[in-house]
Protein backbone atom coordinates (compact mmCIF):
# COMPACT_ATOMS: atom_id res chain seq x y z
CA UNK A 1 45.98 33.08 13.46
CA UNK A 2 46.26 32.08 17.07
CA UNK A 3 49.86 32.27 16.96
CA UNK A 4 50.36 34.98 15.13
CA UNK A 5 48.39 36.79 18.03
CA UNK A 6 50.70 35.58 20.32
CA UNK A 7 53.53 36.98 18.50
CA UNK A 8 51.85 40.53 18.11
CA UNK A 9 51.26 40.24 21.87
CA UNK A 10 47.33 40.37 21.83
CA UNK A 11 44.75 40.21 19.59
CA UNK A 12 44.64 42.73 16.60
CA UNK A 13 42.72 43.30 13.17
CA UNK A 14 46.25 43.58 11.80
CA UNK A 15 46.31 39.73 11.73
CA UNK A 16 43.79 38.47 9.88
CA UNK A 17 43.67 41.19 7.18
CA UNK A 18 47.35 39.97 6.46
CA UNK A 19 46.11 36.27 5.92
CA UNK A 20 43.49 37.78 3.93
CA UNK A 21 46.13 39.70 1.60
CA UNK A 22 48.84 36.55 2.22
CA UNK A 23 45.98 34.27 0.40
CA UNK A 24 44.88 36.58 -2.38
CA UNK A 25 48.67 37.35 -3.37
CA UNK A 26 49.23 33.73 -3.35
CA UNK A 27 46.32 32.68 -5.42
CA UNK A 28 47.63 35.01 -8.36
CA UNK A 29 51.42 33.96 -7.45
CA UNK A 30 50.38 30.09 -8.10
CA UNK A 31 48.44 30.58 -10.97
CA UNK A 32 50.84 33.05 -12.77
CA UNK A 33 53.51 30.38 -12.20
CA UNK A 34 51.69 27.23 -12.98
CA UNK A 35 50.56 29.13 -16.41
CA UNK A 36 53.54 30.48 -17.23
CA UNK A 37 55.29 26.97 -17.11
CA UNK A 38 52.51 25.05 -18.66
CA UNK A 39 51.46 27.45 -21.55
CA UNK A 40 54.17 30.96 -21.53
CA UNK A 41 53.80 34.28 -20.49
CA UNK A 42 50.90 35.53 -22.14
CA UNK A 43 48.60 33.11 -20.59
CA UNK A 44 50.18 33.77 -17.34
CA UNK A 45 49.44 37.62 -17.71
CA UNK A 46 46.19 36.77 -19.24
CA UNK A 47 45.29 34.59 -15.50
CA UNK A 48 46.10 37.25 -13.39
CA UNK A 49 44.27 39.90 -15.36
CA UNK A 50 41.66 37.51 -14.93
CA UNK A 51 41.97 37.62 -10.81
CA UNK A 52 42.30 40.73 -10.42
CA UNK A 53 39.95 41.67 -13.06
CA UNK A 54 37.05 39.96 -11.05
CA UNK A 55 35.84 42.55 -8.40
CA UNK A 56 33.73 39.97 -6.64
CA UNK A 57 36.56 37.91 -5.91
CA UNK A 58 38.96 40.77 -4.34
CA UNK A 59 36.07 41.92 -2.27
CA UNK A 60 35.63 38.60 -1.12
CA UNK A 61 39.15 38.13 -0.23
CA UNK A 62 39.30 41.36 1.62
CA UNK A 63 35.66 40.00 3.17
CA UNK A 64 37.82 37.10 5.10
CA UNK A 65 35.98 34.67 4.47
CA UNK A 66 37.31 30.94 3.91
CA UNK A 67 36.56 30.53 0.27
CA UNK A 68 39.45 32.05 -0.92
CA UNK A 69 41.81 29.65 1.08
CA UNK A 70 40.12 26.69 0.07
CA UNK A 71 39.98 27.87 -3.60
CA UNK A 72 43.77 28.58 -3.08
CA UNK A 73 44.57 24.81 -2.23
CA UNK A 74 41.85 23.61 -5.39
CA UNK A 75 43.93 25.46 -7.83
CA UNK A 76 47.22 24.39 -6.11
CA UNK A 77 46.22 20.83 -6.20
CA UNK A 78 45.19 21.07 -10.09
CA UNK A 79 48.43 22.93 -11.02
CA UNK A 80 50.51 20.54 -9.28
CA UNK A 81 48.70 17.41 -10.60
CA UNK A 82 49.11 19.21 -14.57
CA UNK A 83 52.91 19.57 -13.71
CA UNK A 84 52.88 15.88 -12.99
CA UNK A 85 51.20 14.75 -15.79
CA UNK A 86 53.37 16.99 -18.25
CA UNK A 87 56.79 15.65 -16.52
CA UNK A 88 58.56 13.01 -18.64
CA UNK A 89 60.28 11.75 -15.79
CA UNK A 90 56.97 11.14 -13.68
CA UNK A 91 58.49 12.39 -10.32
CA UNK A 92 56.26 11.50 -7.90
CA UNK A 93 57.42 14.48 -5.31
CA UNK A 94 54.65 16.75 -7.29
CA UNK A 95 51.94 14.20 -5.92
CA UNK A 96 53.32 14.34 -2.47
CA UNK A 97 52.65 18.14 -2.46
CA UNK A 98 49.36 17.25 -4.61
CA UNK A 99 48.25 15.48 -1.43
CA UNK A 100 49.24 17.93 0.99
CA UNK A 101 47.59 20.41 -1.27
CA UNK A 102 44.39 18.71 -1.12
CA UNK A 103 44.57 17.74 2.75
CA UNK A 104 44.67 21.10 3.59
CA UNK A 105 41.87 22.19 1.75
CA UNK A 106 39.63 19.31 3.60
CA UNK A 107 40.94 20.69 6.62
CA UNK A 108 40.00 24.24 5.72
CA UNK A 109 36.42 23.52 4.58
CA UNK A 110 33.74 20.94 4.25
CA UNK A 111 33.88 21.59 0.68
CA UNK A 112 37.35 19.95 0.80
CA UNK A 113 35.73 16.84 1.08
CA UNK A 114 33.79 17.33 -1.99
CA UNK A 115 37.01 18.43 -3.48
CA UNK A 116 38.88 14.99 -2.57
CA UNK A 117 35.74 12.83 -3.91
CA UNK A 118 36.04 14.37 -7.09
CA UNK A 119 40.02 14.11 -7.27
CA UNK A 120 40.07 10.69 -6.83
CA UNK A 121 37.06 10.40 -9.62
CA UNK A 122 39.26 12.28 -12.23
CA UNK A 123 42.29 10.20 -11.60
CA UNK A 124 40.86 7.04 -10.88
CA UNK A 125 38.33 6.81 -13.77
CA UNK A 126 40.83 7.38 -16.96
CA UNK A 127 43.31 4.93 -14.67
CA UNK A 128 40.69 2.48 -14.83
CA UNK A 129 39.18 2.94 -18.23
CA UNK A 130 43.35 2.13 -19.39
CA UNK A 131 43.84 -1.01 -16.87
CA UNK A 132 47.01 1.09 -15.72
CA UNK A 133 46.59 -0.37 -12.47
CA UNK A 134 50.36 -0.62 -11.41
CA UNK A 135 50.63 3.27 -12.61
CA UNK A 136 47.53 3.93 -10.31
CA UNK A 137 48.68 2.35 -7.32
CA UNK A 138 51.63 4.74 -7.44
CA UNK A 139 50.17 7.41 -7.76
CA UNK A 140 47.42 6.85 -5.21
CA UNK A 141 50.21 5.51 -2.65
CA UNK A 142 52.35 9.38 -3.22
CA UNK A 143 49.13 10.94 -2.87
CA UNK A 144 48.37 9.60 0.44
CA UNK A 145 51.52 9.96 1.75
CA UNK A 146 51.48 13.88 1.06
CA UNK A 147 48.14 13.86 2.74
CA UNK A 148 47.71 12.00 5.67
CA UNK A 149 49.01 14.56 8.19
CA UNK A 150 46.30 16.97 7.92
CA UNK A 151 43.81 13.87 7.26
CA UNK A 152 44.89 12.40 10.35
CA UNK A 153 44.17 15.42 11.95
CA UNK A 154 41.38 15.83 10.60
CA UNK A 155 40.08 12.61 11.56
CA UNK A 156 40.75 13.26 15.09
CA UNK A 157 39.09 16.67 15.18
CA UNK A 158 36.00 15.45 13.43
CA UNK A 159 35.57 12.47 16.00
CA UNK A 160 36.35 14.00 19.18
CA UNK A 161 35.18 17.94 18.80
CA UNK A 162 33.43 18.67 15.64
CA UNK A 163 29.98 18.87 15.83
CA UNK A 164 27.39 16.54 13.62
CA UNK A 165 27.20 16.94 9.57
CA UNK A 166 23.79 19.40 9.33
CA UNK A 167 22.95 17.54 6.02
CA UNK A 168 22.36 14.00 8.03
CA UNK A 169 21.93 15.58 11.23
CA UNK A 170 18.62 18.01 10.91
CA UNK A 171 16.80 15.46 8.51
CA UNK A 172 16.64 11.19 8.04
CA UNK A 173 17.21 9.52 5.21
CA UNK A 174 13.49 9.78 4.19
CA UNK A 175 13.35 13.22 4.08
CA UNK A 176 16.96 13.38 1.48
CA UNK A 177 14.82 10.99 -0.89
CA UNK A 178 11.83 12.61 -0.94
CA UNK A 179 13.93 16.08 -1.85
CA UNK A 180 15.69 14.06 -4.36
CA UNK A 181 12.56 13.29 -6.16
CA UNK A 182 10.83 17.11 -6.16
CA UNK A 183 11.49 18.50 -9.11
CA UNK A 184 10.90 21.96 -8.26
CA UNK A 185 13.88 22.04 -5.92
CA UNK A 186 15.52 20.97 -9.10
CA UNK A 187 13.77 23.98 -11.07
CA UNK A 188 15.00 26.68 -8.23
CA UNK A 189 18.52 25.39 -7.90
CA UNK A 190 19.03 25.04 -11.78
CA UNK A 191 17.89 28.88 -11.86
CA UNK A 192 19.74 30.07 -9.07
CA UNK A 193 23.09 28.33 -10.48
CA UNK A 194 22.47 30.45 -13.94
CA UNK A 195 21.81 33.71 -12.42
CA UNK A 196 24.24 33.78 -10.10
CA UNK A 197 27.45 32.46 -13.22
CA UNK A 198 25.75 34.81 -15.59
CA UNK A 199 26.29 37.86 -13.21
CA UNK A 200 29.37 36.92 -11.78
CA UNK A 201 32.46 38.78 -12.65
CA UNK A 202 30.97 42.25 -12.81
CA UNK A 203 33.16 43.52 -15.64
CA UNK A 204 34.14 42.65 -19.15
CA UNK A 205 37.44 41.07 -17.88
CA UNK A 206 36.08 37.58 -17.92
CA UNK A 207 34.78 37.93 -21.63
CA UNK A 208 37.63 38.92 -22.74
CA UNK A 209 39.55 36.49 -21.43
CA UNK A 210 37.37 33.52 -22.59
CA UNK A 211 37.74 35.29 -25.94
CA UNK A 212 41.83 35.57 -25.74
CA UNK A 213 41.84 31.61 -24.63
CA UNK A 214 39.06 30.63 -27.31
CA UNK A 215 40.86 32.57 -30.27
CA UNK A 216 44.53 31.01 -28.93
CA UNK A 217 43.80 27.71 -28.07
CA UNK A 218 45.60 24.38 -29.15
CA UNK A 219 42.52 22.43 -29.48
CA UNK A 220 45.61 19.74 -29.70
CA UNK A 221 46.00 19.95 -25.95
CA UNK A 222 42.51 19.79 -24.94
CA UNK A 223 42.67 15.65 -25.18
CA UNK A 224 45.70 15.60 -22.65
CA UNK A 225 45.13 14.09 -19.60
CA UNK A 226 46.05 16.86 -17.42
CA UNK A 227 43.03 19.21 -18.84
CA UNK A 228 40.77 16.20 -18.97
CA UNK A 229 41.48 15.84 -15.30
CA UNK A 230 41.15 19.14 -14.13
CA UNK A 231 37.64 19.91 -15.99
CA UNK A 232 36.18 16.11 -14.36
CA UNK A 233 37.26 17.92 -11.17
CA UNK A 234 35.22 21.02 -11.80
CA UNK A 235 32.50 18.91 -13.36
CA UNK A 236 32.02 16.86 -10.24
CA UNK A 237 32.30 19.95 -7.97
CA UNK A 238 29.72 21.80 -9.45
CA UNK A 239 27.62 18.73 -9.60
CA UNK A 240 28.07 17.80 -5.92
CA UNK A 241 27.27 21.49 -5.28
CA UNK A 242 24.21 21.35 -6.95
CA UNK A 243 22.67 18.36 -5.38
CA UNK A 244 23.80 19.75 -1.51
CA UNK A 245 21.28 22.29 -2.31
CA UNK A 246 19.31 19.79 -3.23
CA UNK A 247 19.53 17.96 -0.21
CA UNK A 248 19.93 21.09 2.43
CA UNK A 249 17.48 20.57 5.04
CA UNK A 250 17.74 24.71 5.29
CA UNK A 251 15.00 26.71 4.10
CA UNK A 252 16.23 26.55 0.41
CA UNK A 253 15.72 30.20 -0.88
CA UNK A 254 17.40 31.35 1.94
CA UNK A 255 20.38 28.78 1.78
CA UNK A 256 21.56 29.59 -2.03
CA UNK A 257 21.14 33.36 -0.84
CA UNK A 258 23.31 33.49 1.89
CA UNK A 259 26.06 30.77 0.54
CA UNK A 260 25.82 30.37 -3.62
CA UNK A 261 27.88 33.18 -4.03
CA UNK A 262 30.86 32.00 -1.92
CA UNK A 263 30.95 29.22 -3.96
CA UNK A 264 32.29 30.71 -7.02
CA UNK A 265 35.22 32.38 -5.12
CA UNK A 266 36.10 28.43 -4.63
CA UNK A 267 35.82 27.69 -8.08
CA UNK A 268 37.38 30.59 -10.29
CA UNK A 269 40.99 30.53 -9.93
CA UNK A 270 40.70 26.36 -10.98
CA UNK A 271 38.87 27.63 -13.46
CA UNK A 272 40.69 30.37 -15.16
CA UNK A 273 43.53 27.89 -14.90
CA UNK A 274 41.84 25.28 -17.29
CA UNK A 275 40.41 27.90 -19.32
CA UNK A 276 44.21 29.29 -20.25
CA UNK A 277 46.51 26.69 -19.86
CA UNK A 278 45.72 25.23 -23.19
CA UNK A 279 46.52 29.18 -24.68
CA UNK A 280 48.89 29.02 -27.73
CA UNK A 281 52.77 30.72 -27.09
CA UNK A 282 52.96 33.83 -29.19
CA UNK A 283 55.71 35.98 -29.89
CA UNK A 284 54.90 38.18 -27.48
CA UNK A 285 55.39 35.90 -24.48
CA UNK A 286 57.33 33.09 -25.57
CA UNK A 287 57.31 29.67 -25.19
CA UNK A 288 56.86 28.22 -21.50
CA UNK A 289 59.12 28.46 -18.85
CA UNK A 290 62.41 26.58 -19.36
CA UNK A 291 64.02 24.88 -16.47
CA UNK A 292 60.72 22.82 -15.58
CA UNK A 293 58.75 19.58 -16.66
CA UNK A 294 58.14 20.42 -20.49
CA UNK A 295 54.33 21.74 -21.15
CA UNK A 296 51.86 18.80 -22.56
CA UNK A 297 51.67 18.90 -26.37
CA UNK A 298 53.88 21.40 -27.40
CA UNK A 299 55.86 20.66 -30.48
């Protein structure tokens, strides 16, 4: 942002409202494309109605805030991972960019971190559950190598300037445990997760989209390892989520108030991803794209 402001010669709204629109535009460009190679063009259309179809999530990309990028680089990572895993050839340049992806969504948020803990649970608990160790190495050793730049950085930025965590910082150990063991943190979490998924979309868009996928599907495709992965990503997310409010040394009401809601920005575009991918070609669309890794499962 700071350079662009140097280019413009000064400060100006004008900036950041185009990083704004650059990131929402990009969100839908990414998931159109990794759709449209991994299941055709109906699913494709079907994920951006989805994105656009979700007021929440345009306001809060026109809102600025930092959810949207991050979200951007979780569904980036996911797509890119899927491609991998549906590539017969196995190139390992889509978990180079993987890495990248997911460096630069620890460098955008704290939630990043989250993000990476739960990547390297998806890929390195089927990896170990089929002893593919030599398989796992490779992988691991690509992903790294797309990501150490920003992690570097990252590292630096964190020792030298960054202030310390708030979770560790405003409370001791003592005080995490005993949270950890009242149950009626547990109760008002639990409650606050439901209301706030149950109202979130604010239109029939997301119904009908679950209903489009659900109807579709190719219940086939939902063993392959790229979906697997993906949905032990979300799974872990949301957990670790959950137990940060747990945890929060804020005033807890107050906390999920000001911050649930920013969390499903994060979440959604992975999500519509996983929901669709699996969506059967029609007629209508097609098959998927041609000129890319073949899509998982498709006879």
């Amino acid at each position: 942002m700071a350079l662009l402001w140097k280019h413009a010669g000064g400060e100006t709204v004008l900036v950041p409202i185009f990083i704004a629109a650059l990131f929402f535009l990009a969100t839908g460009a990414v998931l159109y494309a990794g759709l449209r190679v991994l299941s055709g063009q109906v699913a494709a259309a079907l994920g951006l109605i989805a994105l656009a179809g979700t007021p929440f999530f345009v306001r809060h990309s026109a809102a600025q805030y930092a959810d949207v990028p991050v979200g951007f680089f979780f569904l980036t990572t996911v797509i890119l991972l899927a491609v991998y895993d549906c590539d017969p050839g196995k190139r390992r340049g889509w978990l180079v960019l993987s890495g990248m992806a997911v460096s630069l969504a620890v460098w955008t948020k704290n939630e990043g971190l989250l993000f990476l803990v739960a990547l390297a649970t998806a890929r390195l608990l089927p990896a170990a559950v089929g002893r593919e160790w030599r398989q796992l190495g490779r992988d691991m050793l690509a992903l790294a190598l797309g990501a150490a730049p920003a992690l570097l950085a990252l590292v630096v930025f964190k020792i030298a300037f960054a202030p310390p965590d708030g979770l560790l910082a405003l409370q001791g150990w003592g005080a995490i445990v005993e949270k950890l063991g009242d149950w009626s943190r547990y109760q008002e979490v639990a409650a606050a997760f439901v209301k706030e998924v149950s109202s979130f979309g604010g239109g029939m868009s997301v119904v009908i989209i679950l209903t489009f996928a659900l109807a579709g599907a190719d219940w086939r495709r939902f063993k392959q390892r790229y979906w697997l992965s993906g949905m032990m990503v979300l799974l872990v997310m949301v957990i670790g989520f959950f137990f940060v409010y747990i945890i929060t040394p804020q005033r807890l009401t107050w906390y999920m108030g000001v911050s649930l809601n920013r969390i499903l920005p994060q979440l959604w575009p992975m999500t519509v991803f996983l929901v669709l991918v699996n969506l059967r070609p029609t007629g209508i669309g097609g098959p998927p794209a041609s000129g890319g890794p073949p899509a998982c499962g498709w006879d």
